[in-house]
C-alpha atoms as a PDB file:
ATOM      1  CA  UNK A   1     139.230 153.508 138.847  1.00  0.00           C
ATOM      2  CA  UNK A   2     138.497 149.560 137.797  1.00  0.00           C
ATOM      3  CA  UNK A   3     139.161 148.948 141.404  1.00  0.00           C
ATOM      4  CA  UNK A   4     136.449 151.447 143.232  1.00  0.00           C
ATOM      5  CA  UNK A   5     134.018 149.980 141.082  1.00  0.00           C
ATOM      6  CA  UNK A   6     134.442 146.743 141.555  1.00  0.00           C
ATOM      7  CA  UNK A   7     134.708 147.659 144.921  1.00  0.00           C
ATOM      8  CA  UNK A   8     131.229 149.437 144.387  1.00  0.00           C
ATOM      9  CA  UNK A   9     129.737 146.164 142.885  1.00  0.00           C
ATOM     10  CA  UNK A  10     130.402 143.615 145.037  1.00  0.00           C
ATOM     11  CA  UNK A  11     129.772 145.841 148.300  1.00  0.00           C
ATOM     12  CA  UNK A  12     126.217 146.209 146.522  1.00  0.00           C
ATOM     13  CA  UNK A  13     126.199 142.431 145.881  1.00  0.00           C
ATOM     14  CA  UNK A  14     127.129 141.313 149.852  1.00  0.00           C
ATOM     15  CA  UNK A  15     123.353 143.066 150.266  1.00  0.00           C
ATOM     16  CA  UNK A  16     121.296 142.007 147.126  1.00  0.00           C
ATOM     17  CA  UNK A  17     122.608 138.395 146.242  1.00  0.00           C
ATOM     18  CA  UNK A  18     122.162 135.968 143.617  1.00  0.00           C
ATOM     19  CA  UNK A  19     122.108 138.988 141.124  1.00  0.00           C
ATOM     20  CA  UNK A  20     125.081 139.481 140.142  1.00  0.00           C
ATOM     21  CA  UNK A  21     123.712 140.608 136.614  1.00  0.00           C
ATOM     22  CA  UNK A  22     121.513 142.972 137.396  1.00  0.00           C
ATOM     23  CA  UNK A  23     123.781 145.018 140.280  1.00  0.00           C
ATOM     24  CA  UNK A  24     125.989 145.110 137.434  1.00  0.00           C
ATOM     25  CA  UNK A  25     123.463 146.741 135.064  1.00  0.00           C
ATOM     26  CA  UNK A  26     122.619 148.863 137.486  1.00  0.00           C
ATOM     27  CA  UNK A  27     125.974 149.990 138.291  1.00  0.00           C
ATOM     28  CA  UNK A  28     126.581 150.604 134.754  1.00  0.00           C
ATOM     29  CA  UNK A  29     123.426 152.958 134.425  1.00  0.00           C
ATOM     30  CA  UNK A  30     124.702 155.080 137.075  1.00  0.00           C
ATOM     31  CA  UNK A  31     128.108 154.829 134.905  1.00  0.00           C
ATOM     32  CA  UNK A  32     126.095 156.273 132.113  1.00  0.00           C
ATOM     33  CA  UNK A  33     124.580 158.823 134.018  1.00  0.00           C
ATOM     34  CA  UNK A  34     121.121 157.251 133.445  1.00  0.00           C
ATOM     35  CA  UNK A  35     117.864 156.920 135.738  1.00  0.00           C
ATOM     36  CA  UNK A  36     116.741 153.713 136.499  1.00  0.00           C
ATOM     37  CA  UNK A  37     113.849 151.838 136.402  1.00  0.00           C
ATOM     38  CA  UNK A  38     113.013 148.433 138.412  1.00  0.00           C
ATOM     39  CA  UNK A  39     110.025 146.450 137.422  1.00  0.00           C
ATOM     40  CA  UNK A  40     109.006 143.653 139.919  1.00  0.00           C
ATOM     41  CA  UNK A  41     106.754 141.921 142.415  1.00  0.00           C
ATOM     42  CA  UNK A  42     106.917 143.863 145.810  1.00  0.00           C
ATOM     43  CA  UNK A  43     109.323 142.419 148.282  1.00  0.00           C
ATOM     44  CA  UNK A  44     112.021 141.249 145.747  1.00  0.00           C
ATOM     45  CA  UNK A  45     114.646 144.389 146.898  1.00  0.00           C
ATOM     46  CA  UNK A  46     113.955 147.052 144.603  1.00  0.00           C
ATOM     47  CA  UNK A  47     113.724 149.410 147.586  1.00  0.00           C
ATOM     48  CA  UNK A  48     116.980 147.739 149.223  1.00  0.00           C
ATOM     49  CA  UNK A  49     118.853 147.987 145.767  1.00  0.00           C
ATOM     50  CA  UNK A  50     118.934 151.673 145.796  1.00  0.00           C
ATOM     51  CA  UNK A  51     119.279 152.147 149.030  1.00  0.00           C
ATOM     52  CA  UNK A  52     122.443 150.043 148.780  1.00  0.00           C
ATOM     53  CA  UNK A  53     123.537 152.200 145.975  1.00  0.00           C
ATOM     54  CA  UNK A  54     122.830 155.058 148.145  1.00  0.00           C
ATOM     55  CA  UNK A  55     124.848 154.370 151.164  1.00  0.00           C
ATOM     56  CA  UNK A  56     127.934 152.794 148.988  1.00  0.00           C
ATOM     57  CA  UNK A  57     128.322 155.956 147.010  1.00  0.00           C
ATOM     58  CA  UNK A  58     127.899 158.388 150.545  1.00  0.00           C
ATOM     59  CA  UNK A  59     125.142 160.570 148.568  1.00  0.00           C
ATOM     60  CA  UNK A  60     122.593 162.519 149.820  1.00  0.00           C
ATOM     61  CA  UNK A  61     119.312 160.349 149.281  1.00  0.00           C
ATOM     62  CA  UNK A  62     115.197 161.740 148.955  1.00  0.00           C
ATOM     63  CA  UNK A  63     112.561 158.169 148.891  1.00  0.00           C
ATOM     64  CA  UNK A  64     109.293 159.659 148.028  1.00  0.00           C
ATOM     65  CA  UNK A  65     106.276 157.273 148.261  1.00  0.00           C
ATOM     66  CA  UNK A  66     103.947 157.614 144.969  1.00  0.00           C
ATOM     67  CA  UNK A  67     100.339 157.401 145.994  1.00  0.00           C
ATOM     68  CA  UNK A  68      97.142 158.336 143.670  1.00  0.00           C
ATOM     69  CA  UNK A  69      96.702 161.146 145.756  1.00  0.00           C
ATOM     70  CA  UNK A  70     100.344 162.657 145.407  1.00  0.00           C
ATOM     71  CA  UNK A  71     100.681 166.047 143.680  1.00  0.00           C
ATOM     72  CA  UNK A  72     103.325 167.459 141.762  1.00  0.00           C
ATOM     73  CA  UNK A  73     104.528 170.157 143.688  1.00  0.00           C
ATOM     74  CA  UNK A  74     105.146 167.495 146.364  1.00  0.00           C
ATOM     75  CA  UNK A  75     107.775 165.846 144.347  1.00  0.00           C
ATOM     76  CA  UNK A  76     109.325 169.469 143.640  1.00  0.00           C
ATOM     77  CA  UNK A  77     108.472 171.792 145.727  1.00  0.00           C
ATOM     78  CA  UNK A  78     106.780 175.030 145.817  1.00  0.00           C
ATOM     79  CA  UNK A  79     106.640 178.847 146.499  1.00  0.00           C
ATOM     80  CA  UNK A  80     105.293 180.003 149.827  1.00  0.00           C
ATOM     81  CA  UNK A  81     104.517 183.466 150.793  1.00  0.00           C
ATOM     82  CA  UNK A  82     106.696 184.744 153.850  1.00  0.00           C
ATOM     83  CA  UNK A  83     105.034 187.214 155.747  1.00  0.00           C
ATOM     84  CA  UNK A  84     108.410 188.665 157.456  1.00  0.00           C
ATOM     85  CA  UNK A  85     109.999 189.133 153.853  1.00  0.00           C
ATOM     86  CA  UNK A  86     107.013 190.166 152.105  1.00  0.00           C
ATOM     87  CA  UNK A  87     107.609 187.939 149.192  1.00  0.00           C
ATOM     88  CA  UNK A  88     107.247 183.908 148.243  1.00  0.00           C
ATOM     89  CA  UNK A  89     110.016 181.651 148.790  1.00  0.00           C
ATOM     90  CA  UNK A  90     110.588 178.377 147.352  1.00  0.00           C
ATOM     91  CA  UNK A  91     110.635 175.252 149.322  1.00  0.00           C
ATOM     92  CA  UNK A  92     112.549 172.471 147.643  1.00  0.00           C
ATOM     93  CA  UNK A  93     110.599 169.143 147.894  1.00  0.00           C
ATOM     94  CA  UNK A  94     112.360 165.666 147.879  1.00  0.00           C
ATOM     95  CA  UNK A  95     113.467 165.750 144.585  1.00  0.00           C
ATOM     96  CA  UNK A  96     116.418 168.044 145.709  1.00  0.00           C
ATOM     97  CA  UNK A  97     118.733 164.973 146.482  1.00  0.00           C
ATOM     98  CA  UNK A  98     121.498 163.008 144.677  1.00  0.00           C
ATOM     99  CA  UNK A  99     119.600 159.916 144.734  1.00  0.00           C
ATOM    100  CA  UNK A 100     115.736 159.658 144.472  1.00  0.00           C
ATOM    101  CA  UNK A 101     113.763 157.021 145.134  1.00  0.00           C
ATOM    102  CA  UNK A 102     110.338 157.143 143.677  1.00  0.00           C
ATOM    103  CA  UNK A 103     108.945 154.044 145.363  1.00  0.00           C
ATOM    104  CA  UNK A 104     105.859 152.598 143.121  1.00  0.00           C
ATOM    105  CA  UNK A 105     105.908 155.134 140.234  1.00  0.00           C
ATOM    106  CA  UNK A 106     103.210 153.699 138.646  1.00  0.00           C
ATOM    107  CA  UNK A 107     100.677 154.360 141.241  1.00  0.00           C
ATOM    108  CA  UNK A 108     100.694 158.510 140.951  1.00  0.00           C
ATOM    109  CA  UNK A 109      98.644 160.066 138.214  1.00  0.00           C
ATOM    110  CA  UNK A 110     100.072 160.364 135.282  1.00  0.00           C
ATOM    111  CA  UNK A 111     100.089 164.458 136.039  1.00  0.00           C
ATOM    112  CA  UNK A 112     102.464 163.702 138.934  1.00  0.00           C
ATOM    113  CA  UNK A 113     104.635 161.203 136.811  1.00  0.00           C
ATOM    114  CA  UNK A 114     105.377 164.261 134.459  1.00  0.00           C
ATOM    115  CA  UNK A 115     107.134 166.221 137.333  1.00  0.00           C
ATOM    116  CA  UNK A 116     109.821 164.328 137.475  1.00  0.00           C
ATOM    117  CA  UNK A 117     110.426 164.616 133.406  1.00  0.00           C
ATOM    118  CA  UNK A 118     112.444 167.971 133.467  1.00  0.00           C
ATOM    119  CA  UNK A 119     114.693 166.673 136.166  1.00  0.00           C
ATOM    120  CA  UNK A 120     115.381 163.654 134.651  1.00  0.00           C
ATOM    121  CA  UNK A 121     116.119 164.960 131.277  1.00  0.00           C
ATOM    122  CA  UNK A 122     118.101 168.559 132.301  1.00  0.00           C
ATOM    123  CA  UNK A 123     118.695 168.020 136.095  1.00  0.00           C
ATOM    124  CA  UNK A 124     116.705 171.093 137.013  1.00  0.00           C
ATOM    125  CA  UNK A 125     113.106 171.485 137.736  1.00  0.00           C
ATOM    126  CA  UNK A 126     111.279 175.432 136.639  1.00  0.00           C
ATOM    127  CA  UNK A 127     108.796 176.221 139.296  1.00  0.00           C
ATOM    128  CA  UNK A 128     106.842 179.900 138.806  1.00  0.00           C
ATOM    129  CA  UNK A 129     108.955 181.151 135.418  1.00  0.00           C
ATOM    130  CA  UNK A 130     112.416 180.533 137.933  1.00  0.00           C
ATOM    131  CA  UNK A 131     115.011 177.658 137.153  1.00  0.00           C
ATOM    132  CA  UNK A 132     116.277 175.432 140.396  1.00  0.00           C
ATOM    133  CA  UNK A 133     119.092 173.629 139.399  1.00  0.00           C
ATOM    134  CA  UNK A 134     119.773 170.068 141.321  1.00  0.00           C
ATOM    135  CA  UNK A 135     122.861 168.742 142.440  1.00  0.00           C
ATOM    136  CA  UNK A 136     125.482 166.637 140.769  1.00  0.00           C
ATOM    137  CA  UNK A 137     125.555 163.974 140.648  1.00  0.00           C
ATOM    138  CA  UNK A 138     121.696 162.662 140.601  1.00  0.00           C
ATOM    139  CA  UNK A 139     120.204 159.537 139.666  1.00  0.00           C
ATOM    140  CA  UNK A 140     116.750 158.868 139.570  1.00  0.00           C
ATOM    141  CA  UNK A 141     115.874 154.777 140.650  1.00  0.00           C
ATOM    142  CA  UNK A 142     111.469 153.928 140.121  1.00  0.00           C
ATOM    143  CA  UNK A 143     110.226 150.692 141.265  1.00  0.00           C
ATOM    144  CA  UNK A 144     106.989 149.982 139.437  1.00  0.00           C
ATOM    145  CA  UNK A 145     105.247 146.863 139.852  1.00  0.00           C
ATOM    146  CA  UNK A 146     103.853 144.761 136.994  1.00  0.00           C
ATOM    147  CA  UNK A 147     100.851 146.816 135.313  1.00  0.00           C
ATOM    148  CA  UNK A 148      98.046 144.267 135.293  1.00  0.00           C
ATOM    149  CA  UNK A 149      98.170 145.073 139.552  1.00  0.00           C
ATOM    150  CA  UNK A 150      95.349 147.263 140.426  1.00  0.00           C
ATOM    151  CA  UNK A 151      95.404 151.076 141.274  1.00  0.00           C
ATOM    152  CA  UNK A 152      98.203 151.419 138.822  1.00  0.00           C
ATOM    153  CA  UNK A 153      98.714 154.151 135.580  1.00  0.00           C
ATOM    154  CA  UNK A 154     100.816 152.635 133.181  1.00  0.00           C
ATOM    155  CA  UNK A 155     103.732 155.026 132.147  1.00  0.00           C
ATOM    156  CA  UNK A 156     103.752 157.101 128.693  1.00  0.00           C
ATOM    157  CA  UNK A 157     106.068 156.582 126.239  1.00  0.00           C
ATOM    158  CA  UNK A 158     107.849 159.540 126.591  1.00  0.00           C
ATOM    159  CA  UNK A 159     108.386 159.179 130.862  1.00  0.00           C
ATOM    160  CA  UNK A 160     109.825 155.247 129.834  1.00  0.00           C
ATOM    161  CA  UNK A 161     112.176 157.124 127.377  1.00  0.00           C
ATOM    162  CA  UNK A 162     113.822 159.017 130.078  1.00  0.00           C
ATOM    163  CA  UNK A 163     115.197 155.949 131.713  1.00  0.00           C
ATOM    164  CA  UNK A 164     118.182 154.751 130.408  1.00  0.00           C
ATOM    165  CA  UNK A 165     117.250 150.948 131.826  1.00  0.00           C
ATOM    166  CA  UNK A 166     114.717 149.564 132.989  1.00  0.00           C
ATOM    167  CA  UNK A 167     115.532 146.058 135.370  1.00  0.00           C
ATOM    168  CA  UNK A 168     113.599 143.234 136.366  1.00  0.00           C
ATOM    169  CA  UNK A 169     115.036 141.173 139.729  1.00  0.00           C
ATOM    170  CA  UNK A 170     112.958 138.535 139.942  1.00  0.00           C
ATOM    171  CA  UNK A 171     112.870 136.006 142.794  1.00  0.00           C
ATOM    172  CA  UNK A 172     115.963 134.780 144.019  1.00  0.00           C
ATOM    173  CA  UNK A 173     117.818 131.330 143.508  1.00  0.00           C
ATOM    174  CA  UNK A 174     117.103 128.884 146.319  1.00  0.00           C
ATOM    175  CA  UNK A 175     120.949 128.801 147.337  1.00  0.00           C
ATOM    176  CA  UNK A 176     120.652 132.764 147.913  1.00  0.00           C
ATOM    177  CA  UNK A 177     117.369 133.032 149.424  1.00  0.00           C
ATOM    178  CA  UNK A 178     118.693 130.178 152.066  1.00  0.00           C
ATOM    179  CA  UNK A 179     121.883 132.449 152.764  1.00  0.00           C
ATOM    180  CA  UNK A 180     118.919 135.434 152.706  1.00  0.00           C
ATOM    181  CA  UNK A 181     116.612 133.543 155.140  1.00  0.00           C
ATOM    182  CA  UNK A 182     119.502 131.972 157.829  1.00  0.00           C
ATOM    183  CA  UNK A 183     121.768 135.393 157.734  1.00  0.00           C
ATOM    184  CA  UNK A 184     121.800 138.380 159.232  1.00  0.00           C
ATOM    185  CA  UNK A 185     118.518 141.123 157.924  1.00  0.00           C
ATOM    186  CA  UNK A 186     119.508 143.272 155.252  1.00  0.00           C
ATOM    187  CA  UNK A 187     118.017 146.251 157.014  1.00  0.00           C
ATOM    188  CA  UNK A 188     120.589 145.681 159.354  1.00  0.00           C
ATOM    189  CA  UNK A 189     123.368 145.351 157.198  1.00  0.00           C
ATOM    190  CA  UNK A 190     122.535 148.374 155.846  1.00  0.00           C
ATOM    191  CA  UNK A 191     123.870 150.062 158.441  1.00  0.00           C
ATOM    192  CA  UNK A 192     126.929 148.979 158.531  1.00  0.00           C
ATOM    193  CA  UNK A 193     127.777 149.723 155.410  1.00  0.00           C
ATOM    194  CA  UNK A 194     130.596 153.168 154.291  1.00  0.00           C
ATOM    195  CA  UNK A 195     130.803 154.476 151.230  1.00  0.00           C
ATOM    196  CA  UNK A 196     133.152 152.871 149.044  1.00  0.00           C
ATOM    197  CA  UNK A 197     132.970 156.253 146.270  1.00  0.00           C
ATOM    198  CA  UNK A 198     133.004 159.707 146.484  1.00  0.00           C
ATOM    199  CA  UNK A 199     130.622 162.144 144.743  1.00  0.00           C
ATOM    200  CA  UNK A 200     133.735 163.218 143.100  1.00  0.00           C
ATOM    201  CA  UNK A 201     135.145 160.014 142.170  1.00  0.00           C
ATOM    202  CA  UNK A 202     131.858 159.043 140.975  1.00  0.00           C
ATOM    203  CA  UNK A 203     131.737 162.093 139.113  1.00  0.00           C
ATOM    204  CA  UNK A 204     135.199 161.439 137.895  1.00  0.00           C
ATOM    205  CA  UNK A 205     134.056 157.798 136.653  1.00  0.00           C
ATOM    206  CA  UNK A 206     130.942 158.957 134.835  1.00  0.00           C
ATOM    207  CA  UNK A 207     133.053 161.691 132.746  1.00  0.00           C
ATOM    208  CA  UNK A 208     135.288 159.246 131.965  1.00  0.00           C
ATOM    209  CA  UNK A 209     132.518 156.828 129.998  1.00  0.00           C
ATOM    210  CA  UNK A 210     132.015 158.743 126.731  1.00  0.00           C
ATOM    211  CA  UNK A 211     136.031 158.644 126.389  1.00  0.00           C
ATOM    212  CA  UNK A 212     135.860 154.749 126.243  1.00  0.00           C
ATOM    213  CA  UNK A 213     136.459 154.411 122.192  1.00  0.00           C
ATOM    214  CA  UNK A 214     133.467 153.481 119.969  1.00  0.00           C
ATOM    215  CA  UNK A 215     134.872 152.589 116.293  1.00  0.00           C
ATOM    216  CA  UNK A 216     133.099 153.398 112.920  1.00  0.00           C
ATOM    217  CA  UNK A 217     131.966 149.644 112.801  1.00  0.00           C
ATOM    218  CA  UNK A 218     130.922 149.712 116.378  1.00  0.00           C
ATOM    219  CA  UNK A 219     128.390 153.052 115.450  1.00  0.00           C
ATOM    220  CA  UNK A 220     127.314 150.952 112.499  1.00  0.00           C
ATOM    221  CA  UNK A 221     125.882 148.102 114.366  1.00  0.00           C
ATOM    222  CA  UNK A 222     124.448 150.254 117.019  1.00  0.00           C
ATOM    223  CA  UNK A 223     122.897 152.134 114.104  1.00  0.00           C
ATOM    224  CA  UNK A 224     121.792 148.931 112.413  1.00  0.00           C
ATOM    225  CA  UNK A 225     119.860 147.676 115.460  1.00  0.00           C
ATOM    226  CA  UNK A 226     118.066 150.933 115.571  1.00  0.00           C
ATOM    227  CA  UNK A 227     116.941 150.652 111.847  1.00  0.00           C
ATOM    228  CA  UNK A 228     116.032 147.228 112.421  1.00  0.00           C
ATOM    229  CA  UNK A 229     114.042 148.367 115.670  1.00  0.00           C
ATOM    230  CA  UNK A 230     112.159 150.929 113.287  1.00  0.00           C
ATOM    231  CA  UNK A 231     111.630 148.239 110.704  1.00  0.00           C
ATOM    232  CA  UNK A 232     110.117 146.036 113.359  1.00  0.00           C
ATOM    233  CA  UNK A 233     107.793 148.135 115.701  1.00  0.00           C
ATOM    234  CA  UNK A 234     105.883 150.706 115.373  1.00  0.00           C
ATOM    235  CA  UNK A 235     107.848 153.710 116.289  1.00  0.00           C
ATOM    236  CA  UNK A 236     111.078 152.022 116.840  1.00  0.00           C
ATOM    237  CA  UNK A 237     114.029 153.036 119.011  1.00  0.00           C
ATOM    238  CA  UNK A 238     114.337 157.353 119.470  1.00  0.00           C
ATOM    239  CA  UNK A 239     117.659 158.316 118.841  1.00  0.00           C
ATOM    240  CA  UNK A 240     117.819 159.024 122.473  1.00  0.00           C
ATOM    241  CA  UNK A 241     117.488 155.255 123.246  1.00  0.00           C
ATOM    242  CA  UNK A 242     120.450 155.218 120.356  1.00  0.00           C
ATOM    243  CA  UNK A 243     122.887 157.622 122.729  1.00  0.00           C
ATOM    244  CA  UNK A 244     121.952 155.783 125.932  1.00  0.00           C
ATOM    245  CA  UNK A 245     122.788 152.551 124.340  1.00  0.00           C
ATOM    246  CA  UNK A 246     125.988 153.401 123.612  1.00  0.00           C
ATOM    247  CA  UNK A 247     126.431 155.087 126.780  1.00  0.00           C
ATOM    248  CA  UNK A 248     125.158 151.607 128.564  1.00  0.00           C
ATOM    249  CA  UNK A 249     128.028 149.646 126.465  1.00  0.00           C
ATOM    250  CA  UNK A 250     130.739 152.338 126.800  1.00  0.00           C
ATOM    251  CA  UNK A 251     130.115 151.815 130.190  1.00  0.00           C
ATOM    252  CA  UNK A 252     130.138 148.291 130.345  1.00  0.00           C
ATOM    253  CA  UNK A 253     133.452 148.471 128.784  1.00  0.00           C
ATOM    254  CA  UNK A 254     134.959 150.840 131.169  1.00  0.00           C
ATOM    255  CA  UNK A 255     133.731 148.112 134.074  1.00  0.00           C
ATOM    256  CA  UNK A 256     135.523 145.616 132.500  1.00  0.00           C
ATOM    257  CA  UNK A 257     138.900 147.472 132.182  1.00  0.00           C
ATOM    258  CA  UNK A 258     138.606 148.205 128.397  1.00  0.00           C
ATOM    259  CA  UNK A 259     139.301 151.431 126.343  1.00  0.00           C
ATOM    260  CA  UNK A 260     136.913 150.562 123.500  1.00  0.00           C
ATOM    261  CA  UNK A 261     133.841 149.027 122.677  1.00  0.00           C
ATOM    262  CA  UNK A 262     133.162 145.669 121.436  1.00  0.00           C
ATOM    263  CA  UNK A 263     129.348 144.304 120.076  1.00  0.00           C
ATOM    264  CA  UNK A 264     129.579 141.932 122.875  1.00  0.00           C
ATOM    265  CA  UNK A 265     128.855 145.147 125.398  1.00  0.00           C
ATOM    266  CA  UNK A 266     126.349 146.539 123.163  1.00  0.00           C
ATOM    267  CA  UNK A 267     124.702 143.018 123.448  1.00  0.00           C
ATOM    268  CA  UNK A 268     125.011 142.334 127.378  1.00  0.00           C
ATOM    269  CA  UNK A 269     123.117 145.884 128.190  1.00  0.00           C
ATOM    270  CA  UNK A 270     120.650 145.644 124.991  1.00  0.00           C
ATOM    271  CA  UNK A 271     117.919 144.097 126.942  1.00  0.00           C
ATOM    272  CA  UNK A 272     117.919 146.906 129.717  1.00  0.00           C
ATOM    273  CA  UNK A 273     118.049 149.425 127.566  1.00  0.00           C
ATOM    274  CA  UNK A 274     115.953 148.541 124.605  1.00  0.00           C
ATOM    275  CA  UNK A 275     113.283 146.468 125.814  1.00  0.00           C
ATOM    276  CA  UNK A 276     110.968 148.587 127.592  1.00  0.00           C
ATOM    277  CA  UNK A 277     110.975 151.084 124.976  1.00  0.00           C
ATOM    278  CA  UNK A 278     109.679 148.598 122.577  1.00  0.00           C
ATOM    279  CA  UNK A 279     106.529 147.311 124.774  1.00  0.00           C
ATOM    280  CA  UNK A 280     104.229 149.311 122.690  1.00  0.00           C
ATOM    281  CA  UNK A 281     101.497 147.239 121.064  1.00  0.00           C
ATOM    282  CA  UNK A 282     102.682 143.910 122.764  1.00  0.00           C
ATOM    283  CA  UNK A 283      99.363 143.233 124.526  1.00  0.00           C
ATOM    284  CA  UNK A 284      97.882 143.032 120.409  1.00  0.00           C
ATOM    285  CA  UNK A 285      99.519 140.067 119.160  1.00  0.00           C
ATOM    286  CA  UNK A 286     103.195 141.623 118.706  1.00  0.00           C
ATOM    287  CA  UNK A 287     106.646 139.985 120.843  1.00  0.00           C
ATOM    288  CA  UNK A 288     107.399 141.260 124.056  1.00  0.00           C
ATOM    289  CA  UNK A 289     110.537 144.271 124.466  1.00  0.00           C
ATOM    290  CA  UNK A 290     112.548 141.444 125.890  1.00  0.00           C
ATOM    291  CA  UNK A 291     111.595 138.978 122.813  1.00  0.00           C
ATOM    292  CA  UNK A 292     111.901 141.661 120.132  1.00  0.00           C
ATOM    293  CA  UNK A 293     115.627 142.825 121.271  1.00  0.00           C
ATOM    294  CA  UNK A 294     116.191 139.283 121.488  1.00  0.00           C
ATOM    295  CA  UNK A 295     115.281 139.423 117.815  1.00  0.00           C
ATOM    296  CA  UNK A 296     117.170 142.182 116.701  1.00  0.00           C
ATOM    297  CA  UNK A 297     120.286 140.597 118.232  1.00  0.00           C
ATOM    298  CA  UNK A 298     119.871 137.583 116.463  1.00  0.00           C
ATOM    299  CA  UNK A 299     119.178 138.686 112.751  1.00  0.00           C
ATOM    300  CA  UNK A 300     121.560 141.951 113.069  1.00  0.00           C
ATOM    301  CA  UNK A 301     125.076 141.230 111.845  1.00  0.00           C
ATOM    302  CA  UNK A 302     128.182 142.329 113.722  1.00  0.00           C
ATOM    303  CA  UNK A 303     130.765 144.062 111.569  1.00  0.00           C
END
């Protein structure tokens, strides 16, 4: 198991380099059975990341370009009325994949944001009173750009929950963007890449993270960050962000060949998980996500 995904991160790493980091964080959201979200100046790789992630797991993948104009039944589909039946039929739309793209989230109405909040939460989408179940596994990657860009919505609180992380890659190092600049394109690369997982190992993997011990004194200083989070901002950490962070670190455990949790995992997917659910109000005076969990991790004793 250790080996196929270590396999799975440095395949992804050969394409997306000098962020070694982040394809790890990334790999251990998909772990945790989480959606992703990647914040960032366009032409950084968000798009290439999950493509990469794609191809190196052999799943079926959907990229669906958010525009101001986009509707929602474009992202999910919709009933159409066949003439030779005599009755509507549904026609799945892109979100029927096993990983989805949404390319520039942040530039669809906020009406066609909110279709994608019933598959990311119960991996089905309910279209004309009938249930459409999607397919195991998915995983749902956004790029967004930064928010002060123009033509963009920025995302409620309660779409920002739904991802388990949110990512930010940032330029790269000079070392890596030479290697970047005098190698081969990574379009190219691309394909020439084979899976290195299947769906059912994958599968396999991601059933085996809640397994991955948590001790009483591990739940206590996962629940004392979230108190302190609640003590410190104005609505604090959900105890959904409370399940995914443990998720994140059982994960991260599980990556590093370990049956149980330590704080040390906790603390090395905090940041991902916590920060952009603590933006709120940050614009008025208040620290930054990144600076409050930062914060947190400082004044919350460990055991």
């Amino acid at each position: 198991m250790i080996d196929k995904i270590s396999a799975l991160a440095t395949q992804v790493g050969r394409i997306i380099v000098g962020k070694e980091a982040q394809v790890r964080l990334a790999t251990a959201c998909l772990l945790a059975r989480g959606h992703l979200l990647i914040e960032d100046v366009p032409g950084v790789g968000k798009t290439t990341l999950s493509q990469t992630l794609a191809v190196s797991l052999g799943l079926k993948f959907r990229r669906i370009q958010f525009t101001s104009d986009l509707l929602p039944a474009d992202v999910v589909g919709n009933s159409i009325f066949d003439r030779t039946l005599g009755r509507f039929v549904f026609h799945p739309g892109p979100i029927f994949a096993q990983v989805v793209l949404v390319d520039e989230i942040n530039r669809a109405t906020p009406k066609t944001q909110s279709a994608l909040l019933e598959a990311m939460e119960e991996f089905q989408v309910s279209i004309d009173g009938e249930t459409h179940l999607l397919e195991r596994p998915f995983f749902v990657i956004a790029t967004q750009n930064p928010r002060q860009q123009i033509g963009t919505f920025a995302l409620p609180e309660s779409q920002l929950d739904r991802f388990l992380m949110r990512l930010e890659l940032g330029f790269p190092d000079r070392a890596s963007e030479r290697e970047m600049l005098a190698g081969e394109s990574r379009r190219e690369m691309l394909k020439t890449l084979q899976p290195v997982l299947t769906a059912t190992e994958l599968e396999s993997i991601q059933a085996a993270v809640p397994g991955v011990h948590a001790a009483p004194a591990l739940l206590d200083y996962v629940q004392d960050l979230l108190e302190a989070s609640r003590r410190e901002h104005p609505t604090g950490l959900s105890p959904r962000a409370g399940l995914g962070l443990l998720r994140a670190a059982q994960a991260w455990a599980l990556m590093a060949g370990r049956e149980m949790v330590v704080p040390e995992d906790v603390q090395a997917v905090a940041a991902a998980v916590m920060a952009h659910r603590l933006e709120l109000g940050a614009e008025h005076g208040r620290p930054s996500g990144r600076a409050l969990v930062s914060q947190l991790l400082t004044q919350t004793p460990v055991g």
